[in-house]
N, C-alpha and C. Protein backbone atom coordinates (compact mmCIF):
# COMPACT_ATOMS: atom_id res chain seq x y z
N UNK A 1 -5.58 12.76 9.44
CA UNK A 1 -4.65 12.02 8.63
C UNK A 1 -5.32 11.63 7.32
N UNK A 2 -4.81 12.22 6.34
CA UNK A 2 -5.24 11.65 5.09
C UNK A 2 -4.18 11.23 3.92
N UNK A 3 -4.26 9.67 3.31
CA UNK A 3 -3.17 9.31 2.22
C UNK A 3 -3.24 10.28 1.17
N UNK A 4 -2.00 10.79 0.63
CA UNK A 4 -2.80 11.72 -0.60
C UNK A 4 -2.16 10.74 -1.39
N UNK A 5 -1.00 10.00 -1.70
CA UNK A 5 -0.41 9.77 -2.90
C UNK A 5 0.49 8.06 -2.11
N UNK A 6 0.39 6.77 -3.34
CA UNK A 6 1.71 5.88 -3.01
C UNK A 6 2.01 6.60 -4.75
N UNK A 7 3.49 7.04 -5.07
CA UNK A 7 3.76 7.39 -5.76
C UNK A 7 5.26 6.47 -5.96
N UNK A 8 5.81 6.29 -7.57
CA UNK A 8 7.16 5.49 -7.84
C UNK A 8 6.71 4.42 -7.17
N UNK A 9 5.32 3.52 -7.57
CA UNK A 9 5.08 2.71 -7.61
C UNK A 9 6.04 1.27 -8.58
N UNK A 10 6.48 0.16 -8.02
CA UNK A 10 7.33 -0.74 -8.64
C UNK A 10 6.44 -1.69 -8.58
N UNK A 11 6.36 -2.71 -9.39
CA UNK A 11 6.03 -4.23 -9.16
C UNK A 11 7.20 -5.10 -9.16
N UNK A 12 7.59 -5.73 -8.35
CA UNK A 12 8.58 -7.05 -7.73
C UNK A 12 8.27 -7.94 -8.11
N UNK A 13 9.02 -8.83 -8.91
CA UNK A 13 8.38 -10.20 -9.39
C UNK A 13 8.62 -11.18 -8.38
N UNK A 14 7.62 -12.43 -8.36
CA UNK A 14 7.34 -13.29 -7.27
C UNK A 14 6.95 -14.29 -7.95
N UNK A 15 7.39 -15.15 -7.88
CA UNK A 15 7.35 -16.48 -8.83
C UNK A 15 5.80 -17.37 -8.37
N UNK A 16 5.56 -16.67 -7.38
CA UNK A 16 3.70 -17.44 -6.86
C UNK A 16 2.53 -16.58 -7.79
N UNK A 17 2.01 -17.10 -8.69
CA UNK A 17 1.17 -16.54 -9.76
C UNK A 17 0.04 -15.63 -8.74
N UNK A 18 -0.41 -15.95 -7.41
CA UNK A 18 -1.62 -15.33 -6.66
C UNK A 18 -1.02 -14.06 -5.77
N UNK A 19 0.63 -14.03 -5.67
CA UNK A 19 1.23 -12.60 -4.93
C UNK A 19 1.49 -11.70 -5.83
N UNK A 20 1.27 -10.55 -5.53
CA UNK A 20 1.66 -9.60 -6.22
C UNK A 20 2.49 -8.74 -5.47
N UNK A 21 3.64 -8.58 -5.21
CA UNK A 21 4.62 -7.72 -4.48
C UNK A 21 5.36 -6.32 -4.88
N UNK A 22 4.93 -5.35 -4.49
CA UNK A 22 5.01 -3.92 -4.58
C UNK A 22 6.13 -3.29 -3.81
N UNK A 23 6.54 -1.99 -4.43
CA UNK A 23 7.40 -1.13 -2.61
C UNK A 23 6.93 0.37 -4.03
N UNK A 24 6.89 1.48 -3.43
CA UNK A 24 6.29 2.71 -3.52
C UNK A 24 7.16 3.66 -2.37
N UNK A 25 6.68 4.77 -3.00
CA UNK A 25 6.80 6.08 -1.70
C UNK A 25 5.36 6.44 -1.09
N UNK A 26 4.81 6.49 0.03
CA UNK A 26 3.63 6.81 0.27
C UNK A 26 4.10 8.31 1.11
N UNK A 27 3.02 9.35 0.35
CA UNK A 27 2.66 10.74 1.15
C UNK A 27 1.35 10.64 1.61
N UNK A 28 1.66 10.81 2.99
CA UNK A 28 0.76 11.03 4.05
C UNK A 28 0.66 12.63 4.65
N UNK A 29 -0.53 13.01 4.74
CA UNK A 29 -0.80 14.30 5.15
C UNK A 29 -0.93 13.99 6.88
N UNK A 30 -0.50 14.44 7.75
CA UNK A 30 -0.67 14.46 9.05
C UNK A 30 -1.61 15.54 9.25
N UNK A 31 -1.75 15.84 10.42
CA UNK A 31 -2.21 17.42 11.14
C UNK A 31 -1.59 18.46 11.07
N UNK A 32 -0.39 18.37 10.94
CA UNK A 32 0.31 19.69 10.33
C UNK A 32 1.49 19.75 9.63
N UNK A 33 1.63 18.92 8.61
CA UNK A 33 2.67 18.42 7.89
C UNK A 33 2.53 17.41 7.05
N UNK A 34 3.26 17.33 5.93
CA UNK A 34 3.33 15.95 5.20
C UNK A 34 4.13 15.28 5.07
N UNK A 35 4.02 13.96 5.59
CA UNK A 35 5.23 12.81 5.42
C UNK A 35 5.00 12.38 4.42
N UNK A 36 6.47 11.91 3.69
CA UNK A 36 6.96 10.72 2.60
C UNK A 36 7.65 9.43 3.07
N UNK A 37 7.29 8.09 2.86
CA UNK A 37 8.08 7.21 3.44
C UNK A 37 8.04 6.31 2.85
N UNK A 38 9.09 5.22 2.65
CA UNK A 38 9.06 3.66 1.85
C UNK A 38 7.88 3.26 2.52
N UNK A 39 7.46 2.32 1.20
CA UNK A 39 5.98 1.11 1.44
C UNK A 39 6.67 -0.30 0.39
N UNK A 40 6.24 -1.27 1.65
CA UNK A 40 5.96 -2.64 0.47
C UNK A 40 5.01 -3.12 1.14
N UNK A 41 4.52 -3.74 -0.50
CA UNK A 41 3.15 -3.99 0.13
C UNK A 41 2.83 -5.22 -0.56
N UNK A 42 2.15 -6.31 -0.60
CA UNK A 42 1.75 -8.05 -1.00
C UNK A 42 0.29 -7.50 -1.38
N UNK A 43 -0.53 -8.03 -1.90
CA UNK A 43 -1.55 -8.56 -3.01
C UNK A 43 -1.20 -9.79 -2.90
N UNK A 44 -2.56 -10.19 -1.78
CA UNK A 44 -2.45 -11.82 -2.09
C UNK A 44 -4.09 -12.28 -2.23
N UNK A 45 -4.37 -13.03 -3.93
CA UNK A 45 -5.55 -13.19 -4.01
C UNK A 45 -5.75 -14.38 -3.13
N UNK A 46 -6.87 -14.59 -2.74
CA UNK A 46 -7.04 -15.81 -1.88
C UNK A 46 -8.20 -16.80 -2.61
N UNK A 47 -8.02 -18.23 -2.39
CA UNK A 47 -9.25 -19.38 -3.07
C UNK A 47 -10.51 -18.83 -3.18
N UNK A 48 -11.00 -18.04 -2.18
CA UNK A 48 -12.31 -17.32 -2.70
C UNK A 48 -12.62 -16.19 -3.70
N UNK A 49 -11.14 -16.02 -4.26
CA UNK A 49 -11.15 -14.26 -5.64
C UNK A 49 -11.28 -13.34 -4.67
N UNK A 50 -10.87 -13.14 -3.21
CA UNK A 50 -10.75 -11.76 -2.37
C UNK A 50 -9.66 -11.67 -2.53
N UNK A 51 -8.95 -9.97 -3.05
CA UNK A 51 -7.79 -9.70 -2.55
C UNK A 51 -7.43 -9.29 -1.47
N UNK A 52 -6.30 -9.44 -0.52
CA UNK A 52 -5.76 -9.16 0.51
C UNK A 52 -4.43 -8.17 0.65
N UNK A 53 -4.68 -7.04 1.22
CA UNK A 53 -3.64 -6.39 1.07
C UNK A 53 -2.75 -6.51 2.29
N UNK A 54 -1.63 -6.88 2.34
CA UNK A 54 -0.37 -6.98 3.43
C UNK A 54 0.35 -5.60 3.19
N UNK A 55 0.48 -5.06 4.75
CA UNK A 55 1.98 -4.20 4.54
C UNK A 55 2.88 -4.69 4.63
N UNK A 56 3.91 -5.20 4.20
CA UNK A 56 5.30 -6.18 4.57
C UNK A 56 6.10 -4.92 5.46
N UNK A 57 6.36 -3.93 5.01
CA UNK A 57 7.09 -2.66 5.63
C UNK A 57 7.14 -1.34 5.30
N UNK A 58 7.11 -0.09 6.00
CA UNK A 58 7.01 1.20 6.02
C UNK A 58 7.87 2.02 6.44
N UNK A 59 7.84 2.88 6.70
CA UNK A 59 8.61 3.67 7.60
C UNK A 59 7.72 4.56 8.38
N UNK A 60 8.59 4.65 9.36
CA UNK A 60 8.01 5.03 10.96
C UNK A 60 7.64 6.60 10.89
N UNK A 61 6.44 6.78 11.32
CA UNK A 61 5.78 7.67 10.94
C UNK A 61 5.12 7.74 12.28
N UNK A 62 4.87 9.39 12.55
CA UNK A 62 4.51 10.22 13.74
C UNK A 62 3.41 9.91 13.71
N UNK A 63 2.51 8.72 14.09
CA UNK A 63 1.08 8.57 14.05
C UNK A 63 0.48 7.03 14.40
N UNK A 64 -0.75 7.13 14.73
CA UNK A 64 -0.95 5.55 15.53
C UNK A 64 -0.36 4.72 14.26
N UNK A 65 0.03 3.71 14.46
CA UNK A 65 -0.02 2.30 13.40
C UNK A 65 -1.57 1.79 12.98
N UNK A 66 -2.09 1.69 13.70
CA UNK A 66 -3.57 0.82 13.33
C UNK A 66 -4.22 1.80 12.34
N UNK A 67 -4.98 3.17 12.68
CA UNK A 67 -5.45 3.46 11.87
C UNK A 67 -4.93 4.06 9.97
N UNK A 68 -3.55 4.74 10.45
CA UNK A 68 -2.91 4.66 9.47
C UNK A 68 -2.31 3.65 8.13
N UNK A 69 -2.26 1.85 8.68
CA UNK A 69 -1.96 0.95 8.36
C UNK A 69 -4.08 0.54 7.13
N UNK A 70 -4.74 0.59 8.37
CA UNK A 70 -6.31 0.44 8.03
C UNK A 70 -6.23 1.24 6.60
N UNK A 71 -6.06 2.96 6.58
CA UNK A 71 -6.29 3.96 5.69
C UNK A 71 -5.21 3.58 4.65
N UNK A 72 -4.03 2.88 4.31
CA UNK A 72 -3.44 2.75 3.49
C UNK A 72 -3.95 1.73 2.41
N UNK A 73 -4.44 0.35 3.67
CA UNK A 73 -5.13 -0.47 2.72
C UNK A 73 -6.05 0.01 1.98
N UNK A 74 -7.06 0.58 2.33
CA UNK A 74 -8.47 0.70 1.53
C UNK A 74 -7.58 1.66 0.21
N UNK A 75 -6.66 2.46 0.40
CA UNK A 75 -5.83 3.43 -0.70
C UNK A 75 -5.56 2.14 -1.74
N UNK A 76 -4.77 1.29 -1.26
CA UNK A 76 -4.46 0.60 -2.34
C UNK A 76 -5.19 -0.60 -2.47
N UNK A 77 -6.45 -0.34 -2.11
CA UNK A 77 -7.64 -1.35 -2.64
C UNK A 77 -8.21 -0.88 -3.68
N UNK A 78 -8.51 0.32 -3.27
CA UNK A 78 -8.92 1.08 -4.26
C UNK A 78 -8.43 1.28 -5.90
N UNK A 79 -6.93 1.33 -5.91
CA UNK A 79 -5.69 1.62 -6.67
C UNK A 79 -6.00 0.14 -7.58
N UNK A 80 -6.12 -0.90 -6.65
CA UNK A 80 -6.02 -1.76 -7.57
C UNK A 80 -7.28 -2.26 -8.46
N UNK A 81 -8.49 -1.74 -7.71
CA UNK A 81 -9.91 -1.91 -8.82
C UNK A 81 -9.90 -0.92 -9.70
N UNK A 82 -9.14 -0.01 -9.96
CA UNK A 82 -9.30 1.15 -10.70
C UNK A 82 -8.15 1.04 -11.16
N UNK A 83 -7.26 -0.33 -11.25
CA UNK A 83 -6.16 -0.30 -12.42
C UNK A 83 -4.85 0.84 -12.45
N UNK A 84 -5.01 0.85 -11.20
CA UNK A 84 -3.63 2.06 -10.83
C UNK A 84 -2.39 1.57 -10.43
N UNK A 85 -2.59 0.29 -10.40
CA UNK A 85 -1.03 -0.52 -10.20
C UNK A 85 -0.22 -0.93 -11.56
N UNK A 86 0.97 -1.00 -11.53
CA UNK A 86 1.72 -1.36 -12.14
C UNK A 86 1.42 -3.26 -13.14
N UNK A 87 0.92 -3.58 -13.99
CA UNK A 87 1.05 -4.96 -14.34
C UNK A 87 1.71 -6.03 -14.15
């Protein structure tokens, strides 16, 4: 299983200056196929300057939850130190 793409990335406005609230299409490569499915997702900085990534919701996808959920975060951890999100 590998993320290739959250693509038609949106930012949602949220009146709490520390959330940042997202929804995207995420393509996921399976084992023998590639899924596309809705993502929202929270950015919540916390009192110590760590960001926290929440999935709020996805779509149901042929594959465990845990590790897939794990591999999305670090995707859009990544996305967001390297300025790939939306402002």
């Amino acid at each position: 299983m590998k993320i290739i793409a959250i693509k038609n990335i949106v930012r949602k406005d949220v009146p709490i200056y520390y959330r940042r609230l997202f929804s995207g299409v995420m393509v996921v490569e399976l084992i023998s196929k590639t899924v596309e499915g809705t993502l929202e997702f929270t950015i919540e900085t916390k009192p110590t300057g760590i960001n926290e990534v929440i999935i709020n919701s996805m779509d149901s996808v042929d594959y465990p939850l845990l590790p897939l959920t794990r591999e999305i975060k670090k995707y859009i951890t990544v996305l967001d130190e390297n300025g790939g999100l939306p402002g």
